[in-house]
Protein backbone atom coordinates (compact mmCIF):
# COMPACT_ATOMS: atom_id res chain seq x y z
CA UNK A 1 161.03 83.41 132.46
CA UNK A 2 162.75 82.79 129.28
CA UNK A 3 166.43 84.11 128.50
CA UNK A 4 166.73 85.72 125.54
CA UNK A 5 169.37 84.48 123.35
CA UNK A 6 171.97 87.19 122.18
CA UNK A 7 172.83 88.05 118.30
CA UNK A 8 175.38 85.05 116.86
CA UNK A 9 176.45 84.77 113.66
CA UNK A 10 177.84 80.79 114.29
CA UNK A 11 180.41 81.74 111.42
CA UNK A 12 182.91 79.53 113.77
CA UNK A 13 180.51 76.83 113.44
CA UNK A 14 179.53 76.60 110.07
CA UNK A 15 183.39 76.65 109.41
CA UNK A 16 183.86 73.64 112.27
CA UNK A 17 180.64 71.78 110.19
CA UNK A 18 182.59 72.32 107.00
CA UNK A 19 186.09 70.59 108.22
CA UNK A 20 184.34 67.76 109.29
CA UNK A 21 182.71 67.16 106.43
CA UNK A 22 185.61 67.26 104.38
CA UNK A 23 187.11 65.25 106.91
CA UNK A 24 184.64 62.21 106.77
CA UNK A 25 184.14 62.49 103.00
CA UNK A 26 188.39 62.28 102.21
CA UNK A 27 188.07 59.18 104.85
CA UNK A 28 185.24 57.67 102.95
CA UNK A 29 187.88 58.38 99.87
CA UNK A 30 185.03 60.74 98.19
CA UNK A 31 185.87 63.13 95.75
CA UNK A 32 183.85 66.61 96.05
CA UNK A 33 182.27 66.28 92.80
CA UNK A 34 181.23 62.56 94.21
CA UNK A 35 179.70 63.61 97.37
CA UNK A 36 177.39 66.16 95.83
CA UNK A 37 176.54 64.36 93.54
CA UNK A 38 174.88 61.88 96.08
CA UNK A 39 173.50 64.68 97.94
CA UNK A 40 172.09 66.85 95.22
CA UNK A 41 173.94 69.61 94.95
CA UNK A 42 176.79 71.40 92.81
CA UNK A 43 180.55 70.76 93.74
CA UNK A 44 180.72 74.63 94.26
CA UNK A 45 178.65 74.22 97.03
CA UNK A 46 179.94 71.60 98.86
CA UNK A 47 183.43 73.47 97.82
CA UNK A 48 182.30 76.50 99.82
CA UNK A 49 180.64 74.49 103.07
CA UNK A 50 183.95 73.10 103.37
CA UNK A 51 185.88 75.63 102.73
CA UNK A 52 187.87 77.41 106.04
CA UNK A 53 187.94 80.89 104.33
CA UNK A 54 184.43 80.79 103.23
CA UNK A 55 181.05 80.93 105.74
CA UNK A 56 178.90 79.27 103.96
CA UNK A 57 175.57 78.03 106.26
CA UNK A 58 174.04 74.40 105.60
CA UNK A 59 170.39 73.81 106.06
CA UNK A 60 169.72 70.96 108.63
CA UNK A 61 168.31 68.40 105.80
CA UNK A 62 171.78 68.39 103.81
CA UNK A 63 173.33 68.11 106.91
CA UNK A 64 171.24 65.06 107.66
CA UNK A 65 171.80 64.03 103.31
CA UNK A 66 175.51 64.52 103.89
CA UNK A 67 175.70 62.05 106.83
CA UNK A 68 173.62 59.70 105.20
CA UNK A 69 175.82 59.62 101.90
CA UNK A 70 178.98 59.70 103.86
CA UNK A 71 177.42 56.65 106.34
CA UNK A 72 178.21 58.18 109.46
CA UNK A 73 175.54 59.56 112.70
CA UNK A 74 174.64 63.05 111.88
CA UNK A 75 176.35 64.07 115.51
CA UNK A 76 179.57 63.80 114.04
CA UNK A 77 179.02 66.62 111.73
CA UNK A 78 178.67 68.93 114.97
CA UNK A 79 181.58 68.12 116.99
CA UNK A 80 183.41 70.69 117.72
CA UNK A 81 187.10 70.42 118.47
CA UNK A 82 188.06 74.30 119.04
């Protein structure tokens, strides 16, 4: 038998995603406006995913664009250090 998995928002999660992109994109010395630009998608955007004050959910194929652009395994993304 099958648990069933309980109502989660993530919103802690999404936030962790969003600090480490904006922690491997300032390492790669990437502005915002550069990194969406590679990606796609509007600096807004990537403002809000990596902004702490902001949940803001990512779909799993930027996730994978992001940590293509940025040159780094797509693991890294979801490391959580809380």
């Amino acid at each position: 038998m099958r648990n069933v998995v309980r109502s989660h928002d993530y919103s802690d999660e999404y936030i962790e995603i969003g600090y480490n992109i904006a922690y491997y994109r300032k390492h790669a010395n990437l502005t915002q406006e550069q990194l969406a630009e590679m990606v796609g998608i509007s600096r807004s955007h990537l403002s809000a995913i990596e902004a702490p004050n902001i949940v803001r959910k990512i779909s799993i194929d930027l996730l994978f664009k992001i940590s293509t652009a940025l040159e780094i395994e797509v693991y890294k993304l979801l490391v959580f250090h809380s």
